[in-house]
C-alpha atoms as a PDB file:
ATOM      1  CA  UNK A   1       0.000   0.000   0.000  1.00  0.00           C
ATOM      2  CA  UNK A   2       3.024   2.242   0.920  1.00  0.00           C
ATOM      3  CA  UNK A   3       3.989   1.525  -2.904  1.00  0.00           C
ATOM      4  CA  UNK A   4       0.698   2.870  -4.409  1.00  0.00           C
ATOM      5  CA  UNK A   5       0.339   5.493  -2.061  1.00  0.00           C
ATOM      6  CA  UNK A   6       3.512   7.425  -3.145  1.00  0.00           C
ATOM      7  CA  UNK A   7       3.226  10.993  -4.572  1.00  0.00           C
ATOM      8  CA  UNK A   8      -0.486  10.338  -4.145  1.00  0.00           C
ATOM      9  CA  UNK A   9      -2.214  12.568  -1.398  1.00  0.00           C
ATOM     10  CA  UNK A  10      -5.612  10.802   0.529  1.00  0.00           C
ATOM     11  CA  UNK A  11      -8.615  13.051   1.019  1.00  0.00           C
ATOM     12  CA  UNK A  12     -11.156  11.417   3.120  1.00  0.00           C
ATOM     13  CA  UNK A  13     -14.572  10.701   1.966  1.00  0.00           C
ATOM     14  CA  UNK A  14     -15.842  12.523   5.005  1.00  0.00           C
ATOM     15  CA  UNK A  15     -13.193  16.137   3.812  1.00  0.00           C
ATOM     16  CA  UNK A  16     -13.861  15.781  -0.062  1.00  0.00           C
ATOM     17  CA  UNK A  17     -16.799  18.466   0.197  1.00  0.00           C
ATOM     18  CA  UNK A  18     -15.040  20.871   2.014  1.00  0.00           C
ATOM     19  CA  UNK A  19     -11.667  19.888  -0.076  1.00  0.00           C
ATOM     20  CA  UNK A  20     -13.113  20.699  -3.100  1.00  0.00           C
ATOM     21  CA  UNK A  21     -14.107  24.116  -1.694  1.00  0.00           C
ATOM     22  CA  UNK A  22     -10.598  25.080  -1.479  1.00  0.00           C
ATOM     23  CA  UNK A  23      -8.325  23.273  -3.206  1.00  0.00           C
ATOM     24  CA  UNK A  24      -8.203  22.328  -6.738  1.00  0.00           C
ATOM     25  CA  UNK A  25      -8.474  18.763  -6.807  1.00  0.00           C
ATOM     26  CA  UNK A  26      -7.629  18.357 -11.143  1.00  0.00           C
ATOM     27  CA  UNK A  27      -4.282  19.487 -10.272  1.00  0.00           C
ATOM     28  CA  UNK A  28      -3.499  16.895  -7.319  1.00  0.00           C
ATOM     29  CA  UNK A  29      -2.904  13.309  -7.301  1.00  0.00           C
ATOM     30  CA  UNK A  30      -5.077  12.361  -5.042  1.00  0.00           C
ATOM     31  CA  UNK A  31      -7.488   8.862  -3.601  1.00  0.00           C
ATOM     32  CA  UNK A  32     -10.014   8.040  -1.692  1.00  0.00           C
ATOM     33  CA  UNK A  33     -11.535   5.004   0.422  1.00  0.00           C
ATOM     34  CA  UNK A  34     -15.579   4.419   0.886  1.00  0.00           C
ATOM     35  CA  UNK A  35     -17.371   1.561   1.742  1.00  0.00           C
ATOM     36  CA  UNK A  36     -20.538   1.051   0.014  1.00  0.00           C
ATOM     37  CA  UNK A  37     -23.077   1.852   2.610  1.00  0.00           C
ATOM     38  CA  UNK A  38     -26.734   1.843   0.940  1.00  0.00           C
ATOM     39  CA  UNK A  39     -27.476   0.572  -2.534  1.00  0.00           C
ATOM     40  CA  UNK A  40     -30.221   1.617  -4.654  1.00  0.00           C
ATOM     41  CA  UNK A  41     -32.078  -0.928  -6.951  1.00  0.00           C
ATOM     42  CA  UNK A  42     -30.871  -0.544 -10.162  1.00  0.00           C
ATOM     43  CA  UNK A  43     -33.001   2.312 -11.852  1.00  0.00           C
ATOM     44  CA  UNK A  44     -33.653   2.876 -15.917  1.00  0.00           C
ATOM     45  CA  UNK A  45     -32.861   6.126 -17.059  1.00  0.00           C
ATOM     46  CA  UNK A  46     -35.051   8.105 -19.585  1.00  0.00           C
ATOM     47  CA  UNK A  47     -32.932   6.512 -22.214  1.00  0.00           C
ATOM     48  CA  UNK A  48     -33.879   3.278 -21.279  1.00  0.00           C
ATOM     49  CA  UNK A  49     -30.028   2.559 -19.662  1.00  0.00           C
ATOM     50  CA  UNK A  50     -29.748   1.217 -16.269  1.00  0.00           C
ATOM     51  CA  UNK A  51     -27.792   2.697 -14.085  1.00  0.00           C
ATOM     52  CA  UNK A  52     -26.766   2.100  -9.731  1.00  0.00           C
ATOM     53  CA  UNK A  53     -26.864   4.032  -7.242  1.00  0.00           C
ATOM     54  CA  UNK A  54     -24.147   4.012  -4.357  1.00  0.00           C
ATOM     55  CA  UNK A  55     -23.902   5.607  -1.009  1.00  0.00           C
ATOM     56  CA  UNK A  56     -20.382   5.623   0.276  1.00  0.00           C
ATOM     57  CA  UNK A  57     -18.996   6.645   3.565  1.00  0.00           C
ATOM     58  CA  UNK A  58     -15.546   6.271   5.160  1.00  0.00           C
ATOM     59  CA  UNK A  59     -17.111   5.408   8.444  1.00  0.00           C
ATOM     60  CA  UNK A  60     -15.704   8.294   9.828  1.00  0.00           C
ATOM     61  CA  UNK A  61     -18.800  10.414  10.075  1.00  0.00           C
ATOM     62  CA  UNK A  62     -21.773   8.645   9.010  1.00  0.00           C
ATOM     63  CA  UNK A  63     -23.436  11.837   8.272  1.00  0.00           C
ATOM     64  CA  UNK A  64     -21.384  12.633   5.364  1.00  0.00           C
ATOM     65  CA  UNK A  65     -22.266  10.213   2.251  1.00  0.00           C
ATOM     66  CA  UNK A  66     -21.042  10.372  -1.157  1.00  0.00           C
ATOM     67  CA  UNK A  67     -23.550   9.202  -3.795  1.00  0.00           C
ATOM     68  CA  UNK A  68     -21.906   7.565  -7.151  1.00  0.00           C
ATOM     69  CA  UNK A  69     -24.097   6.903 -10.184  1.00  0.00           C
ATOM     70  CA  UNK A  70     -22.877   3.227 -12.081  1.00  0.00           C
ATOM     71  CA  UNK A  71     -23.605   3.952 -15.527  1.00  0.00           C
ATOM     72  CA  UNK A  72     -22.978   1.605 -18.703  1.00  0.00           C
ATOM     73  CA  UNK A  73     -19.965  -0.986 -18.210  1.00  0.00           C
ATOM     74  CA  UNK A  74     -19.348   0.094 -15.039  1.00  0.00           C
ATOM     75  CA  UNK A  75     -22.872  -0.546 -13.978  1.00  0.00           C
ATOM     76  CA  UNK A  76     -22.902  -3.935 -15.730  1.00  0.00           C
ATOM     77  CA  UNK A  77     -19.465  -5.183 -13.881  1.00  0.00           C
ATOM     78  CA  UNK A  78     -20.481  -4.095 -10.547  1.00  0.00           C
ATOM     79  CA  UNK A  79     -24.226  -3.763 -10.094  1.00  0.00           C
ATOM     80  CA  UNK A  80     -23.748  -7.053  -8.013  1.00  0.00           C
ATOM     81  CA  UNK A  81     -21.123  -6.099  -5.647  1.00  0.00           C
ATOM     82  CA  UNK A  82     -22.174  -6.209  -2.151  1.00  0.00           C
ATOM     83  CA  UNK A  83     -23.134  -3.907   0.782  1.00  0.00           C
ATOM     84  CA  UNK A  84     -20.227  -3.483   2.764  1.00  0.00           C
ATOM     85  CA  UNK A  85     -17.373  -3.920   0.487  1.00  0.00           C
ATOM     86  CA  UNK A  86     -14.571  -1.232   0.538  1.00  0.00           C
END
């Protein structure tokens, strides 16, 4: 992990709002850990797509969620994986 992490700065799920609010993110190598807290059924879009719907949290403050929207490939690789995984 010490290998991966070099050069690379981690923002915590639970700071990314108030990251982004001051620092420009673009410009930074940067990661982030969540574990997938709530999962929507898969919805259909407008389009007809399906997409998922994540809620992810870094357990730190269960207040702050990040929501990620699965769309296309992505959607059809992981739509499965389970609550709980990191």
């Amino acid at each position: 992990m010490d290998r991966k992490m070099t050069n690379r700065k981690l923002i915590r799920l639970s700071q990314l709002k108030s990251k982004l609010a001051v620092e420009n993110l673009e410009e930074i190598d940067w990661v982030t850990f969540g574990v997938i807290v709530k999962k929507v059924t898969p919805q259909s879009a407008s389009n007809g797509r399906t997409f998922s719907i994540w809620r992810l949290n870094d357990l730190r403050d269960l207040s702050q969620c990040v929501s990620l929207f699965l769309f296309g490939d992505v959607h059809k690789e992981h739509w499965k994986t389970d609550q709980g995984t990191v």
